[in-house]
Structures are given as structure tokens and as C-alpha cells.
N, C-alpha and C. Protein backbone atom coordinates (compact mmCIF):
# COMPACT_ATOMS: atom_id res chain seq x y z
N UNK A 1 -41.06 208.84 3.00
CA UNK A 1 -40.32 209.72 3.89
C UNK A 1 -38.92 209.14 4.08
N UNK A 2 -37.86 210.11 3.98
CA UNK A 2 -36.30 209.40 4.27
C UNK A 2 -35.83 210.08 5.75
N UNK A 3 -34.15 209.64 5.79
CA UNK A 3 -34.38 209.84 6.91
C UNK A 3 -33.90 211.30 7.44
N UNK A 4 -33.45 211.74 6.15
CA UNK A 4 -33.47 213.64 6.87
C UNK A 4 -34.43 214.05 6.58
N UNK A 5 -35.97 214.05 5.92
CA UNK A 5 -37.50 214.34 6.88
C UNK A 5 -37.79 213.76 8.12
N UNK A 6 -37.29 213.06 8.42
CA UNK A 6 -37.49 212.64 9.46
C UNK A 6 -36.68 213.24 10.74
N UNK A 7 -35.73 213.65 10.56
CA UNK A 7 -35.08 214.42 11.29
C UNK A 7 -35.39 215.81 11.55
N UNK A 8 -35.52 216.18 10.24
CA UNK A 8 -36.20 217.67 10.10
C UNK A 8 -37.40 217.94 10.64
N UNK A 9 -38.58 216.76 10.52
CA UNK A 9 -39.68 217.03 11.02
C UNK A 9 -39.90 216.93 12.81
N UNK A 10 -38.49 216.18 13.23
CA UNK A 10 -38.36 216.05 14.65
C UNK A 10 -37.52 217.17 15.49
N UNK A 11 -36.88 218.47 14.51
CA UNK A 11 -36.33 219.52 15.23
C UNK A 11 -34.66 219.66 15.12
N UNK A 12 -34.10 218.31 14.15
CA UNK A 12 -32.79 217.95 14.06
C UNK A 12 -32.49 218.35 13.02
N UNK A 13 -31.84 219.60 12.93
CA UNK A 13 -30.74 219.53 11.74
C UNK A 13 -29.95 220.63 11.94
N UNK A 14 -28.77 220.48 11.14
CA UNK A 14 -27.38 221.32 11.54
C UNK A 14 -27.73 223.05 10.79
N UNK A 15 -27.77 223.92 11.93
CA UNK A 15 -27.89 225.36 11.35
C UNK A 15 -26.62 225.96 10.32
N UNK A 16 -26.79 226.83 9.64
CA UNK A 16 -26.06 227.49 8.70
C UNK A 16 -24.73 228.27 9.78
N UNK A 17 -25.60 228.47 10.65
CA UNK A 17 -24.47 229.79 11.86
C UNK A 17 -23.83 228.66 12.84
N UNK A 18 -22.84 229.08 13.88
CA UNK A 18 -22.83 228.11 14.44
C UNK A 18 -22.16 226.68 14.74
N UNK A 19 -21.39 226.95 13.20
CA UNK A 19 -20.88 225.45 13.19
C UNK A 19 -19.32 225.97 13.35
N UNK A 20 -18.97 223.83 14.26
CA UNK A 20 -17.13 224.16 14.67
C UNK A 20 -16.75 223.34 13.63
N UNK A 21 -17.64 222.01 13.36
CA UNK A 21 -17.05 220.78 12.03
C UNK A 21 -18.54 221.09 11.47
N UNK A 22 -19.08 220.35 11.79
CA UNK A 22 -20.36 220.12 10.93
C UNK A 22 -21.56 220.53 11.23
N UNK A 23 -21.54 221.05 12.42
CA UNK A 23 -23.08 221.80 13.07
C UNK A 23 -23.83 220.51 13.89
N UNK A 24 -23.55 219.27 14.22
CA UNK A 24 -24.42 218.66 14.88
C UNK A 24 -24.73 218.86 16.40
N UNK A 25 -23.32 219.41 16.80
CA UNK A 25 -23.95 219.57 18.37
C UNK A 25 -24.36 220.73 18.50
N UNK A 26 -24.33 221.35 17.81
CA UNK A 26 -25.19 222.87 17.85
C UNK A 26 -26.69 222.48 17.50
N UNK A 27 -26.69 221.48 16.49
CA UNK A 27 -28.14 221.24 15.72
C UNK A 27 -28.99 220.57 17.17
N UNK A 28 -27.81 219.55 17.69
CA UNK A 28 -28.74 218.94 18.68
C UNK A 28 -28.95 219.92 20.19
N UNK A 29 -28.28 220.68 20.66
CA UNK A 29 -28.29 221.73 21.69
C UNK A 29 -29.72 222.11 21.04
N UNK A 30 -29.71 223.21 19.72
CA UNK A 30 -30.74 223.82 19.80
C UNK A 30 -32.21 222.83 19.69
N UNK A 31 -31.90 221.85 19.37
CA UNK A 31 -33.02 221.09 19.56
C UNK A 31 -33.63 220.79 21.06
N UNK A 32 -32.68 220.45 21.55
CA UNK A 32 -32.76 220.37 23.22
C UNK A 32 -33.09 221.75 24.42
N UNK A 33 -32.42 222.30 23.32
CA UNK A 33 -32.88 224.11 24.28
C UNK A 33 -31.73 224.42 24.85
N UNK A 34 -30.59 224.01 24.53
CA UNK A 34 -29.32 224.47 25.10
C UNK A 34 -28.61 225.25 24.55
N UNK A 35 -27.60 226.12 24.80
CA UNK A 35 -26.57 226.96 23.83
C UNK A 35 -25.66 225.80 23.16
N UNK A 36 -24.97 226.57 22.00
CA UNK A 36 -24.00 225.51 20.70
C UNK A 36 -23.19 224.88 21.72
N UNK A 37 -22.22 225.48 22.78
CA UNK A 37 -20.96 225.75 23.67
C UNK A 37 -21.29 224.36 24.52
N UNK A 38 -22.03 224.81 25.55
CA UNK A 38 -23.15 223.62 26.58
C UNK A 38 -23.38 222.49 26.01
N UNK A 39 -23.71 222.51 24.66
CA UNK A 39 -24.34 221.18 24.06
C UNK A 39 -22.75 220.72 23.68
N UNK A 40 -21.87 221.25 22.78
CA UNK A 40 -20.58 220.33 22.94
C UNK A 40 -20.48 219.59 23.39
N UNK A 41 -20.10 220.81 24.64
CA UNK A 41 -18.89 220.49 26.30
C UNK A 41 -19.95 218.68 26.56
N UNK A 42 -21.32 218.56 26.54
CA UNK A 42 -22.62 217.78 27.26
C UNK A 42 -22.13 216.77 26.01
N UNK A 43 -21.93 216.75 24.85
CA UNK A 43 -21.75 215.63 23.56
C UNK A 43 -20.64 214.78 23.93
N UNK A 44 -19.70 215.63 23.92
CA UNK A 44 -17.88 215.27 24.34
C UNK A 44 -18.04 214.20 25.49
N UNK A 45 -18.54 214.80 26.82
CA UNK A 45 -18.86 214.12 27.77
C UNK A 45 -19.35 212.92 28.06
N UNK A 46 -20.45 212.80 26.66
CA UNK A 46 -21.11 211.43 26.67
C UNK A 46 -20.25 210.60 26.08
N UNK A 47 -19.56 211.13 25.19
CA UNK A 47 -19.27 210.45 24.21
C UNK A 47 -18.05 209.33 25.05
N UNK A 48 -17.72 210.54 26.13
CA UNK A 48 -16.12 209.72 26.75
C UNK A 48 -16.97 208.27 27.61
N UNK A 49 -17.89 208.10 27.80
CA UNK A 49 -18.72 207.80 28.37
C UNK A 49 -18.38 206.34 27.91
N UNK A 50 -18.75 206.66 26.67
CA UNK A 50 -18.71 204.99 25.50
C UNK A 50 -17.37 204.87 24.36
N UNK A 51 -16.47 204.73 25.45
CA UNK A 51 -14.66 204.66 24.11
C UNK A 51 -14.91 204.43 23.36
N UNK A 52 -14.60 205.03 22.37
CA UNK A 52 -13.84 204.64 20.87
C UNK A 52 -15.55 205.11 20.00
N UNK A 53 -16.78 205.76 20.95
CA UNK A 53 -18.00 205.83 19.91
C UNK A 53 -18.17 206.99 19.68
N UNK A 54 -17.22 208.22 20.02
CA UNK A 54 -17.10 209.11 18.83
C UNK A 54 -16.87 209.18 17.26
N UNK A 55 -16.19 208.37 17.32
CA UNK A 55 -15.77 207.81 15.87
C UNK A 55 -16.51 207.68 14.89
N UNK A 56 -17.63 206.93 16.29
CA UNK A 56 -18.48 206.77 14.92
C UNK A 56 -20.01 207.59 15.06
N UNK A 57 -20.16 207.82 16.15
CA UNK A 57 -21.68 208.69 16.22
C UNK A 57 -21.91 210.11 15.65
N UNK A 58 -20.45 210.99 15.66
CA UNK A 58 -20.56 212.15 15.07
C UNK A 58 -20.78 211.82 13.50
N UNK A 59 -19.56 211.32 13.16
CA UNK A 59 -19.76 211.34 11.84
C UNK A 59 -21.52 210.58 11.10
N UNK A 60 -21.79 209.53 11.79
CA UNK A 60 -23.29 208.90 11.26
C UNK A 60 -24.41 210.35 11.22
N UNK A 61 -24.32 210.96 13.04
CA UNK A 61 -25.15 211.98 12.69
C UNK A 61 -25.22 213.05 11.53
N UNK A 62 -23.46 213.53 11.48
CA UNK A 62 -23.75 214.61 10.67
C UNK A 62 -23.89 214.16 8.95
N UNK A 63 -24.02 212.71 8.92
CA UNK A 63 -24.20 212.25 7.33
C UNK A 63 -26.08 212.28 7.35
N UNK A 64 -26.83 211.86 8.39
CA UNK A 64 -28.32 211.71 9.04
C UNK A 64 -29.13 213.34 8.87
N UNK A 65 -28.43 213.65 9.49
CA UNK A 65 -28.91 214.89 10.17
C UNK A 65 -28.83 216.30 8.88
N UNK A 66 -30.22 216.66 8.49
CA UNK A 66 -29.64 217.69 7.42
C UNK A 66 -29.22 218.74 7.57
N UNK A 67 -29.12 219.44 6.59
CA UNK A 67 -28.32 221.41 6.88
C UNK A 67 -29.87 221.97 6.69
N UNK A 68 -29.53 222.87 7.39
CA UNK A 68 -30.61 223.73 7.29
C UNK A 68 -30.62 224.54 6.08
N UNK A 69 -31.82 224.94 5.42
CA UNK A 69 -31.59 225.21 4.12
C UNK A 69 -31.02 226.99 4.31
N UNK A 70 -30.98 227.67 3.62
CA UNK A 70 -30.61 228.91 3.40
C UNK A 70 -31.78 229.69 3.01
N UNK A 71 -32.26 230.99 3.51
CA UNK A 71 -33.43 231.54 3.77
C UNK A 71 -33.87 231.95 1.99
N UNK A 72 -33.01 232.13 1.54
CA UNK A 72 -33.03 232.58 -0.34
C UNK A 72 -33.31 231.15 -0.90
N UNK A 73 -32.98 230.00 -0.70
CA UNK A 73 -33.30 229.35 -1.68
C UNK A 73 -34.70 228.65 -1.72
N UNK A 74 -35.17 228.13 -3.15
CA UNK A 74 -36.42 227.70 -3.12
C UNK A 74 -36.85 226.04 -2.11
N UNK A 75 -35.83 225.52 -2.38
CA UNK A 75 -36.16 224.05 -1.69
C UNK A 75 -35.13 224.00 -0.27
């Protein structure tokens, strides 16, 4: 198992609709049960939380975190 099954099998990954850069705070809102908007504004917030660890947490997630596949294709 790698680690986007592992993500996938836990409810995490970036939707096709939805996205402003890469779909992660939308991926993680809808994981959480929140709207795309809410989950931002709630990401941003944390993030100011811990300086300078935007930098690096968005980008790790959205390299982690997979795309959701597209309803036509086989895999």
C-alpha cells in the first residue's frame, strides 16, 4: 500500500470540481464535512497559526494527497 491508498482509503483526495490551486482544501473540507470556501478561510487560519508552514504543508499535501479519478476512466 503507498501513500495515496492510503489517503484515498481515509476520505482524502483532491476533487476534479472545486479547485482554486490544487484542490486540497476542498479535498480536506469535504472530508471533514465542510464547504470548499469554510475549509480555506479554516486552512489559511491554521496555517497563520505556524509562520512560514504554509510553504511547506500545502504543497507536501497536494504532492500526498491524490486527484480524484474521472468518472470515464478505467483506473
Amino acid at each position: 500500500m503507498n501513500v495515496h491508498e492510503s489517503f484515498a482509503r481515509q476520505g482524502l483526495s483532491r476533487p476534479l470540481g472545486d479547485r482554486v490551486i490544487g484542490g486540497v482544501c476542498s479535498g480536506l473540507g469535504r472530508r471533514f464535512g465542510l464547504d470548499p470556501w469554510p475549509a480555506r478561510l479554516l486552512f489559511v487560519l491554521a496555517l497563520m497559526v505556524l509562520p512560514g508552514s504554509q510553504i511547506i504543508v500545502y504543497p507536501v499535501l497536494w504532492a500526498l494527497m491524490p486527484s480524484e479519478r474521472h468518472p470515464l476512466t478505467s483506473r
